[in-house]
C-alpha atoms as a PDB file:
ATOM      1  CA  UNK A   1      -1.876  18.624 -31.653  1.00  0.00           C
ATOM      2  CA  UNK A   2      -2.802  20.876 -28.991  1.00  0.00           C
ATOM      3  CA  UNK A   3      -3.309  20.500 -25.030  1.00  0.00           C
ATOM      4  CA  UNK A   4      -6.537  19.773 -23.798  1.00  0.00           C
ATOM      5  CA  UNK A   5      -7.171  22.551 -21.050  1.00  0.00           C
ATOM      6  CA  UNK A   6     -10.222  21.641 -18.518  1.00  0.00           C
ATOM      7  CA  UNK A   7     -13.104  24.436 -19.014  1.00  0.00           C
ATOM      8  CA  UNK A   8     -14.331  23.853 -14.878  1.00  0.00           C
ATOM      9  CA  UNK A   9     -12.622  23.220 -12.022  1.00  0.00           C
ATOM     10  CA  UNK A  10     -12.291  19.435 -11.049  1.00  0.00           C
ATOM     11  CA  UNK A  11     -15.023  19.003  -8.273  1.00  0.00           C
ATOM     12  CA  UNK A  12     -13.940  18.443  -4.472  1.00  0.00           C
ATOM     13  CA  UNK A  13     -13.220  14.414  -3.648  1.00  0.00           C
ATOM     14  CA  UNK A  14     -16.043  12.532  -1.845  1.00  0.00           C
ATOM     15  CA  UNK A  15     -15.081  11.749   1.543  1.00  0.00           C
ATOM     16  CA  UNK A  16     -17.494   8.843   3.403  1.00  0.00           C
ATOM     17  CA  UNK A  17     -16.882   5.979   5.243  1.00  0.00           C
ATOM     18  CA  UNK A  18     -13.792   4.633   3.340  1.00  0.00           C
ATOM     19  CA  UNK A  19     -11.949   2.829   5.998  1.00  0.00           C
ATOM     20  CA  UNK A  20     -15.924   0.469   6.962  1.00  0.00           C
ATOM     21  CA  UNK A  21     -15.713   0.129   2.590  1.00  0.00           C
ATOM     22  CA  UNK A  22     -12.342  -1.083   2.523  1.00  0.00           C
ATOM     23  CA  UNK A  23     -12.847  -3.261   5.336  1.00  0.00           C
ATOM     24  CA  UNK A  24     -15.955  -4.865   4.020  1.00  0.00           C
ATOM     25  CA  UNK A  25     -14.114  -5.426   0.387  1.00  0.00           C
ATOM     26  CA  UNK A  26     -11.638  -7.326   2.003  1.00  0.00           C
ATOM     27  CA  UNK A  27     -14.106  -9.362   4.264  1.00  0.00           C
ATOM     28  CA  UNK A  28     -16.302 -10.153   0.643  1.00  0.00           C
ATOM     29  CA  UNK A  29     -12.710 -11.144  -0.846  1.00  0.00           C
ATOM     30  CA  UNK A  30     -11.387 -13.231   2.140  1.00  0.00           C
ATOM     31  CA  UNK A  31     -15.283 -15.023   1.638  1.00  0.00           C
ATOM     32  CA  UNK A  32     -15.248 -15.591  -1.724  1.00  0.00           C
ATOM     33  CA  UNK A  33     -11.677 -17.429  -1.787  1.00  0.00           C
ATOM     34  CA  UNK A  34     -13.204 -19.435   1.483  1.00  0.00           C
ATOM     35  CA  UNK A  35     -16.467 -20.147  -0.366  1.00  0.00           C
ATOM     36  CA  UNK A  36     -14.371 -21.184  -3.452  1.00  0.00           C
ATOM     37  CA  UNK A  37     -11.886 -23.254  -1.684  1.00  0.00           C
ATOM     38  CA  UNK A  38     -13.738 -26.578  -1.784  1.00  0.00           C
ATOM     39  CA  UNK A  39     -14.076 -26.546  -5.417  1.00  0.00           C
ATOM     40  CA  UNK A  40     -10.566 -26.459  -5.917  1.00  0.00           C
ATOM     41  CA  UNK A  41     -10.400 -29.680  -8.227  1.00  0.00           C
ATOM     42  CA  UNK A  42     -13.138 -28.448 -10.474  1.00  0.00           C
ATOM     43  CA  UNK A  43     -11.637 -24.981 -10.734  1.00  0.00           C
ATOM     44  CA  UNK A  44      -8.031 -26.951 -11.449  1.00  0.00           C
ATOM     45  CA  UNK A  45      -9.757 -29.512 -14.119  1.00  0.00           C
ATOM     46  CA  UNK A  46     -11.216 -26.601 -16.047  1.00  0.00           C
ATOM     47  CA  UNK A  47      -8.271 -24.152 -16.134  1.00  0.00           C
ATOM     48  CA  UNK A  48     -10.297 -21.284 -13.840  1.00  0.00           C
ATOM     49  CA  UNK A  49      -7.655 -21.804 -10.880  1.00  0.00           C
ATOM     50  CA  UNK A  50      -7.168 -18.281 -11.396  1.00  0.00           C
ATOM     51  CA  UNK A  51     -10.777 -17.379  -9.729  1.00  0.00           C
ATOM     52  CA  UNK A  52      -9.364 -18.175  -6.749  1.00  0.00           C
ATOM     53  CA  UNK A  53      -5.980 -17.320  -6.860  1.00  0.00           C
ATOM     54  CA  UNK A  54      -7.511 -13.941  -7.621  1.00  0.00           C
ATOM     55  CA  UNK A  55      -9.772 -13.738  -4.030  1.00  0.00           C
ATOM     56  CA  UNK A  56      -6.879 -14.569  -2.344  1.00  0.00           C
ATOM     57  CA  UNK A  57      -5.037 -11.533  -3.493  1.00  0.00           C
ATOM     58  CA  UNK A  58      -7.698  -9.263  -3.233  1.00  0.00           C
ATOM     59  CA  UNK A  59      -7.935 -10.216   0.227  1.00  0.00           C
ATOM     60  CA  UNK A  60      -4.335  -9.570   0.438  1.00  0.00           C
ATOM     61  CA  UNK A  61      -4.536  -6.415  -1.185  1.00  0.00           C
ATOM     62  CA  UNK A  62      -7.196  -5.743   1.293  1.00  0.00           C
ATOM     63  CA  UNK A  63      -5.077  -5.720   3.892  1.00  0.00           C
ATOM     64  CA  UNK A  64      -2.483  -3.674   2.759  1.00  0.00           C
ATOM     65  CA  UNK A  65      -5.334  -1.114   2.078  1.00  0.00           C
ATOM     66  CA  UNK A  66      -6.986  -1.544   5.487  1.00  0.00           C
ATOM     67  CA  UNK A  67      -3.529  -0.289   6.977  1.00  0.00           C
ATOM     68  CA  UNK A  68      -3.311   2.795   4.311  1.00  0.00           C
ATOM     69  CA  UNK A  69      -6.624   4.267   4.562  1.00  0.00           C
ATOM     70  CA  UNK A  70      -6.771   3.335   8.476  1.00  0.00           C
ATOM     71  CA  UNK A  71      -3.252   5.957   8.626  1.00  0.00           C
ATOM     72  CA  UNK A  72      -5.001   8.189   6.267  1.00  0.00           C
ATOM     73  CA  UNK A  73      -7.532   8.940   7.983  1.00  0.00           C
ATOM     74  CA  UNK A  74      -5.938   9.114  11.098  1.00  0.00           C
ATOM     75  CA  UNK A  75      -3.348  11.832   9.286  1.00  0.00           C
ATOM     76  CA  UNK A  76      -6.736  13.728   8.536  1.00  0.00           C
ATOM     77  CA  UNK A  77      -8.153  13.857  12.041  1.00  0.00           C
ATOM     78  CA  UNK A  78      -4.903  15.246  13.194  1.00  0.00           C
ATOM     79  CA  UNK A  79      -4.752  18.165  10.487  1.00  0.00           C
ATOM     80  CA  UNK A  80      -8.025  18.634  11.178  1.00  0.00           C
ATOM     81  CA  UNK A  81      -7.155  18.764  15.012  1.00  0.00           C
ATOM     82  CA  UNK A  82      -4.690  21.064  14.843  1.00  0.00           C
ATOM     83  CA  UNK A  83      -6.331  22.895  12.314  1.00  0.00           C
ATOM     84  CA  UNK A  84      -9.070  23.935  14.848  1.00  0.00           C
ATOM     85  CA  UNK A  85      -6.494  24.288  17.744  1.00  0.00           C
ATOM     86  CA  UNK A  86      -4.903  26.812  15.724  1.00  0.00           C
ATOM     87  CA  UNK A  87      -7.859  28.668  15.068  1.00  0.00           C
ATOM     88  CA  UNK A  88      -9.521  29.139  18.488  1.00  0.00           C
ATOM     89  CA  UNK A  89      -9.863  32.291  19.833  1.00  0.00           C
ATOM     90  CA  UNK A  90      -8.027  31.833  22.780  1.00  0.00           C
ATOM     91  CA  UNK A  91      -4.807  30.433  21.169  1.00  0.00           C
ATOM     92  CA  UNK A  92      -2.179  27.950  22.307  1.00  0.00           C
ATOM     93  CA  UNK A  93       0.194  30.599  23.832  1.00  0.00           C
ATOM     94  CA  UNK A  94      -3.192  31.698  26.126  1.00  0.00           C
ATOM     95  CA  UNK A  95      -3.013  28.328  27.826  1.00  0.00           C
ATOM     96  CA  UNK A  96       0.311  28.854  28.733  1.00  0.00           C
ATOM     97  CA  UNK A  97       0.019  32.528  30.720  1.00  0.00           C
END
């Protein structure tokens, strides 16, 4: 069997507003556990506990993303800072004469 080789190249990433996305999935998690939270006995009586055992962990899992993509793009802005310190015309070592 052979290798399947691509025929393109793979297209650039989109980059947009990821950490505001991220945020506002774990906000819509963190909601529906709260929203789901009185119902607790109905949810236990018909075996569907797991609805909102499963918010709760996406809100977890939220968080642990908010703090990922919040160092991400952080890491970006400074590559990208540097990147355009490097490439003025003046020059670092110009700042220092």
């Amino acid at each position: 069997m052979a290798k399947w080789t691509p025929t393109h190249e793979a297209p650039e990433p989109l980059e947009g507003p990821i950490v505001p996305t991220i945020i506002g999935g774990t906000i819509l998690w963190f909601v529906l556990f709260l929203v789901q939270l009185p119902f607790y006995g109905w949810f236990d009586d018909h075996g569907h506990l797991w609805w909102l055992w499963t918010c709760l962990a996406g809100s977890g899992l939220g968080l642990i993303g908010i703090w990922y993509v919040r160092g991400r793009d952080a890491a970006l802005k400074r590559l990208a800072a540097e990147a355009a310190a490097g490439s003025s015309p003046a020059g670092p070592s110009a700042a220092a004469e």
